[in-house]
C-alpha atoms as a PDB file:
ATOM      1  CA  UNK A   1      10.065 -18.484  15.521  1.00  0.00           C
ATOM      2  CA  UNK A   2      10.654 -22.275  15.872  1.00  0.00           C
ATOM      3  CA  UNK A   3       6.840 -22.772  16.581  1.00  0.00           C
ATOM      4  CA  UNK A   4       5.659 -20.590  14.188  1.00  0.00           C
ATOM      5  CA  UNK A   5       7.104 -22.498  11.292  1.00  0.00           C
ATOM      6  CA  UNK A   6       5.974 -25.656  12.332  1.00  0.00           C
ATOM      7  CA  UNK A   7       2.970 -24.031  12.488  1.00  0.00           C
ATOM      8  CA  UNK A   8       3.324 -22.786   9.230  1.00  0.00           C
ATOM      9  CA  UNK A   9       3.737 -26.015   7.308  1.00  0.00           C
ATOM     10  CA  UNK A  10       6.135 -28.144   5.680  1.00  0.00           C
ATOM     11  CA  UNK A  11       8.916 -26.103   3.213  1.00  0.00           C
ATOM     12  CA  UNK A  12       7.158 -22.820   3.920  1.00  0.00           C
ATOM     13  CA  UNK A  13      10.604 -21.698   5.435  1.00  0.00           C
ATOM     14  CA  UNK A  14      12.354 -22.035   2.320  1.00  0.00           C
ATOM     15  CA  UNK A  15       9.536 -20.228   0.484  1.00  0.00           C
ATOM     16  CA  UNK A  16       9.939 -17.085   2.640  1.00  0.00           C
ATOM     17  CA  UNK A  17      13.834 -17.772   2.387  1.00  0.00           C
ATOM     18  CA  UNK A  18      13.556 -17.730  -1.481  1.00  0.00           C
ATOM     19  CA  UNK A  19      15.148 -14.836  -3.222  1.00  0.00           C
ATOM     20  CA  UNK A  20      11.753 -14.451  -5.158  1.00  0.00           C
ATOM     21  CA  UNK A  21       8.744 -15.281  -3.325  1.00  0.00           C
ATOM     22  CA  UNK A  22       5.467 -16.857  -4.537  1.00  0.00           C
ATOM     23  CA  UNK A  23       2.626 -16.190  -2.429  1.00  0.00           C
ATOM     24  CA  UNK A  24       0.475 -18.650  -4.594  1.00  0.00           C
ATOM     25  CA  UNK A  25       3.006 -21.135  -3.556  1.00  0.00           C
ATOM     26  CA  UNK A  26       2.845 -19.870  -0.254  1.00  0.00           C
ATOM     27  CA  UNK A  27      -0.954 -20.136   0.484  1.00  0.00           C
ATOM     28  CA  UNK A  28      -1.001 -23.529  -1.661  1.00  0.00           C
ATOM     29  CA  UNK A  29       1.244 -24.985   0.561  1.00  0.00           C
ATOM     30  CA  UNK A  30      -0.615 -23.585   3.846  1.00  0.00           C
ATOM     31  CA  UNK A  31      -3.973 -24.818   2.021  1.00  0.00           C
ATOM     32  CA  UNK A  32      -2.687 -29.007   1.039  1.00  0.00           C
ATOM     33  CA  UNK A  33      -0.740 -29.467   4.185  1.00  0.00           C
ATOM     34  CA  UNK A  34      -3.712 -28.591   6.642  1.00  0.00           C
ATOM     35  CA  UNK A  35      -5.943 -31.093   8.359  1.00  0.00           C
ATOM     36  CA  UNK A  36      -9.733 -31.437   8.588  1.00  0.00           C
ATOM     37  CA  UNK A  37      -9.313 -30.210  11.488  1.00  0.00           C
ATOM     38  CA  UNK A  38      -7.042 -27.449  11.004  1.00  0.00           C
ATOM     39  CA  UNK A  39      -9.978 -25.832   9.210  1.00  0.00           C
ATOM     40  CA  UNK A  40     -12.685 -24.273  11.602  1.00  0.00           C
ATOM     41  CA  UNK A  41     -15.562 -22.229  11.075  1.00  0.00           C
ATOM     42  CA  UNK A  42     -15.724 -18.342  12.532  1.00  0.00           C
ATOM     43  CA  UNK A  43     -17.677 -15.556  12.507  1.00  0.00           C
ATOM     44  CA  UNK A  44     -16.703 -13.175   9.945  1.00  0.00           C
ATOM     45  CA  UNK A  45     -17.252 -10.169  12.255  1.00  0.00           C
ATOM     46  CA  UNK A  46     -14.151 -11.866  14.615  1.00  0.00           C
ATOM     47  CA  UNK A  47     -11.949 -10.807  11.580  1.00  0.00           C
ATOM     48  CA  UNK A  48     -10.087  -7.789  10.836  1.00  0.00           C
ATOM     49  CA  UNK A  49      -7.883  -6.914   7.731  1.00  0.00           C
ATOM     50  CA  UNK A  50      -3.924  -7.680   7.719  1.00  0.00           C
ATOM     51  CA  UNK A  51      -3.132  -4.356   9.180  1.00  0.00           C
ATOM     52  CA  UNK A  52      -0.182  -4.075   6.639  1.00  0.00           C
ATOM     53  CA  UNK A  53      -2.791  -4.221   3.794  1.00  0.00           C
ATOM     54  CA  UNK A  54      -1.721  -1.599   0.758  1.00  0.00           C
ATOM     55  CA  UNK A  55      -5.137  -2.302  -0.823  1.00  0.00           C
ATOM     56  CA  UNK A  56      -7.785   0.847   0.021  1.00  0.00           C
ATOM     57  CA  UNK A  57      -9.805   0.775  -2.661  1.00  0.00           C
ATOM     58  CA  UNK A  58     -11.466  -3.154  -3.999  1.00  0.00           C
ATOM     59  CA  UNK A  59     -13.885  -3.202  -7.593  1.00  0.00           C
ATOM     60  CA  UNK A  60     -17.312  -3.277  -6.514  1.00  0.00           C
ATOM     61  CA  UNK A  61     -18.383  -5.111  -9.522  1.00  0.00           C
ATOM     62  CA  UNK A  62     -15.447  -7.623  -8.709  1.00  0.00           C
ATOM     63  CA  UNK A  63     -16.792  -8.255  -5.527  1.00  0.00           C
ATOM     64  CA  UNK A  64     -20.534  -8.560  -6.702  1.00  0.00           C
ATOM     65  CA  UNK A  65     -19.443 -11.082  -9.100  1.00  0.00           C
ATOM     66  CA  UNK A  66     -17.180 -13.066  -6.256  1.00  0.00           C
ATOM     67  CA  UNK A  67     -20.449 -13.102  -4.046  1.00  0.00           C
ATOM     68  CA  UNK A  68     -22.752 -14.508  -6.380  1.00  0.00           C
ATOM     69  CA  UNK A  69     -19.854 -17.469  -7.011  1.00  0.00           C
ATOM     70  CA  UNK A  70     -20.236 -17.968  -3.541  1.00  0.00           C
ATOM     71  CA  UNK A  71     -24.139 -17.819  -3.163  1.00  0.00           C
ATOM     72  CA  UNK A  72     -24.339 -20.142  -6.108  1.00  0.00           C
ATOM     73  CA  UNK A  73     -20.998 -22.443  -5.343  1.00  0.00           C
ATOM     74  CA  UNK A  74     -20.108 -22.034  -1.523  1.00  0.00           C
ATOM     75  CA  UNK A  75     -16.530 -20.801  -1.022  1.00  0.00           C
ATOM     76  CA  UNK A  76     -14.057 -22.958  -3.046  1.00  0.00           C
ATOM     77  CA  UNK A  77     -11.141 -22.427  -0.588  1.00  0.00           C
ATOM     78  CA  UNK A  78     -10.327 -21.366   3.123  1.00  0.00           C
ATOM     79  CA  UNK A  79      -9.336 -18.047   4.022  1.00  0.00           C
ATOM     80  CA  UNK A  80      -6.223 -18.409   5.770  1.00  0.00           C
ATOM     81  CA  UNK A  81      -5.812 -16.110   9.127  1.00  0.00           C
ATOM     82  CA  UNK A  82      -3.548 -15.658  12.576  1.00  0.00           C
ATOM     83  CA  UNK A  83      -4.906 -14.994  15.829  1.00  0.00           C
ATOM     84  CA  UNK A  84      -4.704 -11.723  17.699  1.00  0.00           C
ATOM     85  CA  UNK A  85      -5.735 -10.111  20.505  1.00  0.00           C
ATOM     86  CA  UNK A  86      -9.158  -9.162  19.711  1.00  0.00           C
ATOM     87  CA  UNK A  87     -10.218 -12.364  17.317  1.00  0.00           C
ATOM     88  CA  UNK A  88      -8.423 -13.103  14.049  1.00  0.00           C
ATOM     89  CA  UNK A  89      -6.038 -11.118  11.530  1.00  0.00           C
ATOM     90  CA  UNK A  90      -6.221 -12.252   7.785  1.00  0.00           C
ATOM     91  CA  UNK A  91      -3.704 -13.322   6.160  1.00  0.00           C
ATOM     92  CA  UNK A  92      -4.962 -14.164   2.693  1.00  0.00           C
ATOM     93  CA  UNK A  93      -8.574 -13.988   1.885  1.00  0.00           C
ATOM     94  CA  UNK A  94      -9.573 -10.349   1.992  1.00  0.00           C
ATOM     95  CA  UNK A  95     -11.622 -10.390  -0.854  1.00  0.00           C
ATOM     96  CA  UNK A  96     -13.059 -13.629  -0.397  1.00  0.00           C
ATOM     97  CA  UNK A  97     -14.273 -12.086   3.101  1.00  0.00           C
ATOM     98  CA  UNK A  98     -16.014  -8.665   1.901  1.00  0.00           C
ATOM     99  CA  UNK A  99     -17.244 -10.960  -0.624  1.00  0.00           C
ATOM    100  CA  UNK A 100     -18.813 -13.516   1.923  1.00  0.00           C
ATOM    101  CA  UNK A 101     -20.334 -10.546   3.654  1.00  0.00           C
ATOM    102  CA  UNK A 102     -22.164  -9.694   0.649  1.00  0.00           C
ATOM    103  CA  UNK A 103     -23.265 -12.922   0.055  1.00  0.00           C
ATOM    104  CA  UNK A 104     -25.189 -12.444   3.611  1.00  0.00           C
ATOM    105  CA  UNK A 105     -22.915 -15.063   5.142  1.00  0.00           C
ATOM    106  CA  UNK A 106     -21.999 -14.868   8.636  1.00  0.00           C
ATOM    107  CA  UNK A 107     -18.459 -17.268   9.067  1.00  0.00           C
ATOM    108  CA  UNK A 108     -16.583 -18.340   6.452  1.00  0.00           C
ATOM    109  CA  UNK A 109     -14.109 -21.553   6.084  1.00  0.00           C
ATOM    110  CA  UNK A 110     -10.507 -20.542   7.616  1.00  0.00           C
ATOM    111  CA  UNK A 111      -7.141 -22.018   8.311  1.00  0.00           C
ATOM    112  CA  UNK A 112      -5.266 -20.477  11.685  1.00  0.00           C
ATOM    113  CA  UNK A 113      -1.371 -20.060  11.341  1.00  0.00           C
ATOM    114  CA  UNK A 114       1.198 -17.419  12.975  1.00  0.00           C
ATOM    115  CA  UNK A 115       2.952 -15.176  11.529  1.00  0.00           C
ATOM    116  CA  UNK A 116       5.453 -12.683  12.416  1.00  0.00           C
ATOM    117  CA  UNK A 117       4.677  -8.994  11.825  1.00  0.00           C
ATOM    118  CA  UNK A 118       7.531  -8.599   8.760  1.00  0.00           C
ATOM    119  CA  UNK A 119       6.013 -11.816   7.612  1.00  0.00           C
ATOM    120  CA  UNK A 120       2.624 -10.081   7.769  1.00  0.00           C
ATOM    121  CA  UNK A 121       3.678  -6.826   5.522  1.00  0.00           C
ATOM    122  CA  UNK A 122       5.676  -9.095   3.033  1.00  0.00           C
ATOM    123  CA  UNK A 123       2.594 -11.388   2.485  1.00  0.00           C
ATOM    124  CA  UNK A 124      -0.106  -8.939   1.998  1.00  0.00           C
ATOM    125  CA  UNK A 125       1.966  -6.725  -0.138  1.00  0.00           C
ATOM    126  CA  UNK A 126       3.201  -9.694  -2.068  1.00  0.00           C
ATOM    127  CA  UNK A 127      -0.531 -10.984  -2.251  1.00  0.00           C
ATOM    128  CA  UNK A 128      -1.968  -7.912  -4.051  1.00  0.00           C
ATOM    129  CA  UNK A 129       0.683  -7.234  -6.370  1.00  0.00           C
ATOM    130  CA  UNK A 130       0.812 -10.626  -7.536  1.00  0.00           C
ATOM    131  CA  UNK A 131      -3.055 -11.565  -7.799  1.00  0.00           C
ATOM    132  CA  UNK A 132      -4.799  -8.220  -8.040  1.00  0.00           C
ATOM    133  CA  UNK A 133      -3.418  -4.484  -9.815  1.00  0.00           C
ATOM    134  CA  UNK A 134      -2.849  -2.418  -6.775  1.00  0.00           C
ATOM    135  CA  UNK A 135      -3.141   1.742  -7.416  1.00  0.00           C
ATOM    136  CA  UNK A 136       0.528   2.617  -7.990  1.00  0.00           C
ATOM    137  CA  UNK A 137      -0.117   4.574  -4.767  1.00  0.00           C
ATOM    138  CA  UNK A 138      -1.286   1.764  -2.516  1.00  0.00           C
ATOM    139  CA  UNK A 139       2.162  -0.541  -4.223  1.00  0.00           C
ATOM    140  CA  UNK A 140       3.858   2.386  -3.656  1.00  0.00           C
ATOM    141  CA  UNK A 141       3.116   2.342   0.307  1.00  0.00           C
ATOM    142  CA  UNK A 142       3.162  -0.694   0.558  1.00  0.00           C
ATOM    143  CA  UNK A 143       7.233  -0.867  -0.106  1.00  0.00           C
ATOM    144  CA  UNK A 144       7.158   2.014   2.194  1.00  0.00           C
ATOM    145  CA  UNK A 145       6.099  -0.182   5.133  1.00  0.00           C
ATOM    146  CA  UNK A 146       8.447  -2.700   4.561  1.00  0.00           C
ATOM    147  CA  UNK A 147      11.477  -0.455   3.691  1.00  0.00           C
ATOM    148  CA  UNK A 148      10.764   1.646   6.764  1.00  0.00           C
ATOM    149  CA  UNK A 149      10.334  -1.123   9.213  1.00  0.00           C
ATOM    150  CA  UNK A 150      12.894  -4.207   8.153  1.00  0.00           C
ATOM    151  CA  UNK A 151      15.558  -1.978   6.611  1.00  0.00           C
ATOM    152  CA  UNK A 152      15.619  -4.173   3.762  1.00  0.00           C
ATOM    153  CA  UNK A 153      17.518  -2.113   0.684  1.00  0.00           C
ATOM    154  CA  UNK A 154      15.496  -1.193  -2.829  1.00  0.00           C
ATOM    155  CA  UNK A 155      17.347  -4.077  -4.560  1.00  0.00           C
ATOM    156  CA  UNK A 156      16.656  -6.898  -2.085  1.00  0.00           C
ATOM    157  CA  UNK A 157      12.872  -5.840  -1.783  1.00  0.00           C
ATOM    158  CA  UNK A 158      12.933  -5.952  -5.874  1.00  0.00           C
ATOM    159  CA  UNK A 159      14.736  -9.249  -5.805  1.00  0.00           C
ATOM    160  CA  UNK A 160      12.052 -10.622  -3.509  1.00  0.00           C
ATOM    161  CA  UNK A 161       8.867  -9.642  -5.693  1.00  0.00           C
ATOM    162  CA  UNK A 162       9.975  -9.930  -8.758  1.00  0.00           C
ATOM    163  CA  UNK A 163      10.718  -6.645  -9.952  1.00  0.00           C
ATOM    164  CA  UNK A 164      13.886  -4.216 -10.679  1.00  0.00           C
ATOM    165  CA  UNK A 165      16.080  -1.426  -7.753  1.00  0.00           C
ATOM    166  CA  UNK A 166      14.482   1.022 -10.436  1.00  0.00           C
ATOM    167  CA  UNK A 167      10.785   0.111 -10.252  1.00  0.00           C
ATOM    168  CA  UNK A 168      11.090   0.211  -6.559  1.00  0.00           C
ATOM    169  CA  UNK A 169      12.639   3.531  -6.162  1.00  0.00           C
ATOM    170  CA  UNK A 170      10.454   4.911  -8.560  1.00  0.00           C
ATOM    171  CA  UNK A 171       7.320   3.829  -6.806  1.00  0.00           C
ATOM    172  CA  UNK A 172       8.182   5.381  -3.862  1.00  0.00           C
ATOM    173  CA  UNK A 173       9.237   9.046  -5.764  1.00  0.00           C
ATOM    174  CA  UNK A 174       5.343   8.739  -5.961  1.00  0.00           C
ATOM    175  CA  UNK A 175       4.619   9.387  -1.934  1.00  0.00           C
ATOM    176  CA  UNK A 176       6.390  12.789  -2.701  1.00  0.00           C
ATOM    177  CA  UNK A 177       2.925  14.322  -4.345  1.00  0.00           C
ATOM    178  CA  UNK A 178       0.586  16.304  -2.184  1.00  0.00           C
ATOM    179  CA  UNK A 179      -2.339  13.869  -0.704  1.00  0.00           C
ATOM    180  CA  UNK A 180      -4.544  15.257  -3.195  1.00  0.00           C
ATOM    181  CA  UNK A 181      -3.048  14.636  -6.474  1.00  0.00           C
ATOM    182  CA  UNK A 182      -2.149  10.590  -4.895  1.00  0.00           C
ATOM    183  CA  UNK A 183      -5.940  10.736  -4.308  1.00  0.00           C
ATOM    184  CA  UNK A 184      -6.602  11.991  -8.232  1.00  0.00           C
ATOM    185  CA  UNK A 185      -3.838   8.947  -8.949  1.00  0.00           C
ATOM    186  CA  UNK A 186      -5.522   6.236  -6.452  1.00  0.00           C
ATOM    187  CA  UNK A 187      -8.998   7.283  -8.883  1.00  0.00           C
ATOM    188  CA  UNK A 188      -7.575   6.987 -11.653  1.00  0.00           C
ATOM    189  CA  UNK A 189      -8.109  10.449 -13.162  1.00  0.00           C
ATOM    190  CA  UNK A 190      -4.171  10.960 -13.717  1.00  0.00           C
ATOM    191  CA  UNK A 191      -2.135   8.133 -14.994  1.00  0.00           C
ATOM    192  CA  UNK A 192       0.960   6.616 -13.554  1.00  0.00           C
ATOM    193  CA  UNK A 193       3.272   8.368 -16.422  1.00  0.00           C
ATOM    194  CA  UNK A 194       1.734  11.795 -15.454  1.00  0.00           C
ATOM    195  CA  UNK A 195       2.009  10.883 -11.541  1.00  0.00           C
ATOM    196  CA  UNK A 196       5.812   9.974 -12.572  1.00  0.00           C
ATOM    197  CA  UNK A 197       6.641  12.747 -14.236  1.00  0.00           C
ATOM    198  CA  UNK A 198       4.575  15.045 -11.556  1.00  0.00           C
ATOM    199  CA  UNK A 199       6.758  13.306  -8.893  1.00  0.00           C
ATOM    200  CA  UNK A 200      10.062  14.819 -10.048  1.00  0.00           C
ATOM    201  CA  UNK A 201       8.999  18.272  -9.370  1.00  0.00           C
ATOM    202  CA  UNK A 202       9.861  20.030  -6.042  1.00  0.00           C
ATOM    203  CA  UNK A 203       7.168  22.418  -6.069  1.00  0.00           C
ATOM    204  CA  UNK A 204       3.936  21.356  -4.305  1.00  0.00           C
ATOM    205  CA  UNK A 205       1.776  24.383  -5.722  1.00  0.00           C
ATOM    206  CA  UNK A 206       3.480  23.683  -9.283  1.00  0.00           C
ATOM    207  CA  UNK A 207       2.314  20.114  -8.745  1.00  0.00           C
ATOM    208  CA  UNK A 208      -1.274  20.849  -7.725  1.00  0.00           C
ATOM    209  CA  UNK A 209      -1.901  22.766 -10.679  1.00  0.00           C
ATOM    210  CA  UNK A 210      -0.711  20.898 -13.339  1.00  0.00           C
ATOM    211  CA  UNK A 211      -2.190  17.791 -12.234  1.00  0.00           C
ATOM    212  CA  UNK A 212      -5.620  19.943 -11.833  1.00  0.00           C
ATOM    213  CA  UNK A 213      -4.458  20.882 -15.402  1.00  0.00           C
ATOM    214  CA  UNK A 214      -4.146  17.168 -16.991  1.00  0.00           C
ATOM    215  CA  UNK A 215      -7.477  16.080 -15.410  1.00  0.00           C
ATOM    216  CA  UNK A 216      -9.590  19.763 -16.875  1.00  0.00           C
ATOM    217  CA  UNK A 217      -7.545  19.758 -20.245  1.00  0.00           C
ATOM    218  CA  UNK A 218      -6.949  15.685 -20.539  1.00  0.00           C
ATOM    219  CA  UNK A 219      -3.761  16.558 -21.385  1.00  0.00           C
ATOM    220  CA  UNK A 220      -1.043  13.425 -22.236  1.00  0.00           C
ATOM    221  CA  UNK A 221       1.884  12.491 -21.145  1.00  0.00           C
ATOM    222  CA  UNK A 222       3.714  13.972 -23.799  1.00  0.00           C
ATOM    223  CA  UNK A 223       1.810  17.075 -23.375  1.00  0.00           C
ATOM    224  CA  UNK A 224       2.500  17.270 -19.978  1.00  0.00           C
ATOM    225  CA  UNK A 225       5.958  16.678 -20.656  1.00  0.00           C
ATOM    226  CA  UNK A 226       6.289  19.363 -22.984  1.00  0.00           C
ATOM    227  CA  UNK A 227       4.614  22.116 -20.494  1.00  0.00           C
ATOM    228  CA  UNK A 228       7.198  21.282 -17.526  1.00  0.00           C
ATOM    229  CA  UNK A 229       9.785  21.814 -20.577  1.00  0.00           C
ATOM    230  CA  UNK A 230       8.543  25.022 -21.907  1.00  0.00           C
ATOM    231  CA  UNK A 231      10.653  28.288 -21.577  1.00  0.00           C
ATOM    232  CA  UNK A 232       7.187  29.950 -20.783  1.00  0.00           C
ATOM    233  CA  UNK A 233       6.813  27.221 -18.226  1.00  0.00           C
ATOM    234  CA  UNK A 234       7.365  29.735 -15.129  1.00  0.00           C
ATOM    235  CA  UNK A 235       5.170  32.379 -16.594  1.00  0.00           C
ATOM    236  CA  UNK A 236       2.196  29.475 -16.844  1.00  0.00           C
ATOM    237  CA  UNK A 237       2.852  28.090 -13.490  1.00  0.00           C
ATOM    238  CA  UNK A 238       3.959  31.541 -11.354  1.00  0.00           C
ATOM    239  CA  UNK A 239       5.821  30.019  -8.264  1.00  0.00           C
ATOM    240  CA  UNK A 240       5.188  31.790  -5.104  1.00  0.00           C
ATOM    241  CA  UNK A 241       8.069  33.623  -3.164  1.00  0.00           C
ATOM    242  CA  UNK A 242       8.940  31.620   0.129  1.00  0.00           C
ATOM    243  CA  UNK A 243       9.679  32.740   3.197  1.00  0.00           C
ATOM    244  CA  UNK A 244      13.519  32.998   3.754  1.00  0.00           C
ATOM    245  CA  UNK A 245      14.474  29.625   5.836  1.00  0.00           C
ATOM    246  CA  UNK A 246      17.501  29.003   7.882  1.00  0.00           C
ATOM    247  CA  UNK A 247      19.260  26.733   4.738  1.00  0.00           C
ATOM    248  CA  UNK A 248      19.926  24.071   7.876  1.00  0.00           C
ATOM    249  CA  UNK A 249      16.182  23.652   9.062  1.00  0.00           C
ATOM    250  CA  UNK A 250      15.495  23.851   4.872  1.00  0.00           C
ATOM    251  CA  UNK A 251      17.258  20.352   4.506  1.00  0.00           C
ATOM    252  CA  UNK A 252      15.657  18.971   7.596  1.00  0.00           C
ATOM    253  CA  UNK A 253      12.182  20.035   6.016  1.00  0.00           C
ATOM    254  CA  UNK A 254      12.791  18.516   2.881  1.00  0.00           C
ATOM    255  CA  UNK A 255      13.764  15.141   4.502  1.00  0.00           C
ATOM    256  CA  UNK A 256      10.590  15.408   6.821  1.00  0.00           C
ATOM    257  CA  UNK A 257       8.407  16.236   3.407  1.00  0.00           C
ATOM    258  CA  UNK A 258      10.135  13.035   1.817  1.00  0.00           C
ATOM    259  CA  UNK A 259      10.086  10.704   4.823  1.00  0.00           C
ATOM    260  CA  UNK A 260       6.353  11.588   6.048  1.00  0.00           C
ATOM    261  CA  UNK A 261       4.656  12.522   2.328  1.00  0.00           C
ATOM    262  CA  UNK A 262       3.670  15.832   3.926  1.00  0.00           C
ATOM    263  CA  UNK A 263       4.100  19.616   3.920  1.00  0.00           C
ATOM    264  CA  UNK A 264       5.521  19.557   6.722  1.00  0.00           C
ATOM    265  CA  UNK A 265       6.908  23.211   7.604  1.00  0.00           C
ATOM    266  CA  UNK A 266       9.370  24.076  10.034  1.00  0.00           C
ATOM    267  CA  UNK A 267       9.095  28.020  11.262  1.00  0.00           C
ATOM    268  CA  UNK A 268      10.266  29.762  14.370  1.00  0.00           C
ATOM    269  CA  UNK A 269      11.396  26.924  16.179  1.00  0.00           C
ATOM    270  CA  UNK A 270       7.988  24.966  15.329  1.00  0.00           C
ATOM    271  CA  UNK A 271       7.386  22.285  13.192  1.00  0.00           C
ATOM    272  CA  UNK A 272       3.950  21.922  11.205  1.00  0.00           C
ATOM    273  CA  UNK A 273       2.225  18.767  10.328  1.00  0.00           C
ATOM    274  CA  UNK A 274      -0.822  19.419   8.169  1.00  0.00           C
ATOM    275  CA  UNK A 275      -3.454  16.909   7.486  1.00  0.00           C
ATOM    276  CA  UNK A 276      -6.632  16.900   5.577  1.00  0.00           C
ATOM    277  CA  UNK A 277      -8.529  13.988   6.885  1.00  0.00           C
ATOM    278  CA  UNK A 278      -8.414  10.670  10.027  1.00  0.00           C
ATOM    279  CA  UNK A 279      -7.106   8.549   7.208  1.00  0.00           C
ATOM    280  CA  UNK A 280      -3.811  10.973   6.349  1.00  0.00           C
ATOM    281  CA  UNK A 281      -2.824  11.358   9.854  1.00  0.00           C
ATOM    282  CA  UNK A 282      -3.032   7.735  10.568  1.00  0.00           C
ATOM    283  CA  UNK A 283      -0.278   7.345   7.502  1.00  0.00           C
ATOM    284  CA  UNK A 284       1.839  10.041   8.784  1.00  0.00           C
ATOM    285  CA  UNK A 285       1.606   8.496  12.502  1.00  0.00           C
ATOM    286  CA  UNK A 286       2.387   5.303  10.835  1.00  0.00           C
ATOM    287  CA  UNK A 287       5.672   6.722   9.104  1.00  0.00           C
ATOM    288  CA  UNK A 288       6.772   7.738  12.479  1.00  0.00           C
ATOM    289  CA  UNK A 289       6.089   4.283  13.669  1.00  0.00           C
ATOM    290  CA  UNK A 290       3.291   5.310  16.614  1.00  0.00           C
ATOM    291  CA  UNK A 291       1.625   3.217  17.566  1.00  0.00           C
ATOM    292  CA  UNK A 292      -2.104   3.539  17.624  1.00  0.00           C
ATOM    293  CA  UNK A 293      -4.791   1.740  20.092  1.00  0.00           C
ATOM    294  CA  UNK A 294      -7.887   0.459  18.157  1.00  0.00           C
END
C-alpha cells in the first residue's frame, strides 16, 4: 500500500482517510501533482470501465454534446486510469472516454496511478453520485458492492458520501423489487417514491402488478399509496396461494431473495436461481462474490 500512495500523490491519503470524501478533490489533486511526463497518450481501445462502475445507462445527448466540446476544443483534462492485466482500468474519465470515441478519436490524454480494489468501488461510486444523477437503482448497487465486500456499516458508508444511515438503507430496500420493475425504475417510467413505497411490499406478484398499474394508469404517489391502503386492496391485487414451505428453509429463502435481489426458491431439497438475461446473472454471481474470467 506504501507504493501505491506515493503513487497516488501528495495528501491523497488523508483524502481517502477523510470522514467525507471529495472525489473532485481527489482527481484535482491526482491532476496538479502529475508531471509532463506522468501524462501519456493510449489507445482508447486498451481501456476498460472501472469494473465497480454503478453507472449502466449514460444520456446520449450528454455525450453528443461532450464530443463536439472535444472535436471543437480537444480534451480539457486527462482521464485518470490504473493498469491491469489486459491494458488499463479507468478510474475517472468514463464519460470523457465514450465521448472521445464519438468524437472518432483513437487515444485520449491519461494519468496512470494504482489503486486498490476497495479504493476502486469507493471512487467510482463516489464519482457518479457526486458529478452525475445515478438511477436510484444503479446508487442503490453501488452501496451494495461496497457494503458486501468491505463490511463497512450503513452509517460509516453515509458518513463517507455525504448522506444519512437512512438514505443508505433505504436505497438498498430498492434491490428487493423483481428485475423488471428496477428495469421500469432504471427508465424512468416509475419514480423513486413509487419504487419506495413498492419496495416495502413482500409480495413479488403484488409488486409486478401495481407497478404495471402506475405506468398504464399514471397513477401518483399518493394514489399508489392509497391502493396498498385500501380494505379492497386484496380483492384488487388477489395473492396467489403458496406452496406450504418448511417455515426453516422459508427464512433461508427470504434472506437469499434479500441478499441476491432474486426469486430465489428453495423446494425439495433444491434451490432455484432464476434469471432473465447475461446481465442479471452476472449481478447475482457478483453478490455471491464469483469470480468471473473476461
Amino acid at each position: 500500500m506504501e507504493t501505491n500512495r506515493k503513487a497516488l500523490g501528495k495528501g491523497l491519503d488523508q483524502l481517502f482517510n477523510n470522514e467525507h470524501f471529495d472525489f473532485n478533490k481527489l482527481e484535482q489533486e491526482i491532476v496538479e501533482s502529475a508531471t509532463k511526463s506522468d501524462i501519456m497518450e493510449i489507445n482508447l481501445d486498451d481501456i476498460r470501465s472501472n469494473p465497480y462502475q454503478p453507472r449502466k445507462h449514460f444520456d446520449e445527448d450528454s455525450l453528443n454534446e461532450l464530443a463536439q466540446s472535444i472535436k471543437e476544443n480537444g480534451l480539457i483534462q486527462p482521464i485518470i486510469v490504473k493498469r491491469s492485466i489486459k491494458g488499463y482500468e479507468l478510474i475517472a474519465g468514463e464519460r470523457r472516454c465514450r465521448a472521445a470515441k464519438l468524437a472518432g478519436l483513437t487515444q485520449i490524454s491519461a494519468i496512470v496511478r494504482d489503486f486498490s480494489d476497495e479504493e476502486m468501488m469507493e471512487l467510482a461510486l463516489l464519482e457518479n453520485i457526486q458529478r452525475e444523477d445515478l438511477s436510484p437503482i444503479e446508487e442503490a448497487e453501488g452501496y451494495f458492492r461496497i457494503i458486501s465486500k468491505t463490511n463497512i456499516t450503513h452509517e460509516e458508508l453515509g458518513k463517507k458520501i455525504g448522506k444519512n444511515r437512512t438514505h443508505i438503507t433505504n436505497m438498498l430496500g430498492l434491490l428487493r423489487l423483481p428485475l423488471q420493475v428496477r428495469n421500469l425504475v432504471n427508465e424512468k417510467m416509475i419514480s423513486m417514491s413509487h419504487a419506495r413505497i413498492l419496495s416495502k411490499l413482500s409480495d413479488e406478484d403484488e409488486i409486478i402488478k401495481l407497478a404495471d398499474k402506475v405506468v398504464k394508469e399514471n397513477l401518483s404517489v399518493h394514489e399508489l399509496d392509497d391502493l396498498i391502503n385500501n380494505k379492497d386492496f386484496e380483492k384488487l391485487m388477489p395473492i396467489k396461494k403458496r406452496p406450504s414451505i418448511d417455515p426453516v428453509y422459508l427464512r433461508y429463502q427470504s434472506l437469499l431473495r434479500e441478499r441476491l435481489g432474486s426469486k430465489i426458491t428453495i423446494k425439495g431439497n433444491k434451490i432455484t436461481i432464476p434469471f432473465t438475461n447475461q446481465e442479471e446473472l452476472e449481478l447475482i454471481l457478483e453478490k455471491m462474490e464469483v469470480g468471473i474470467d473476461e
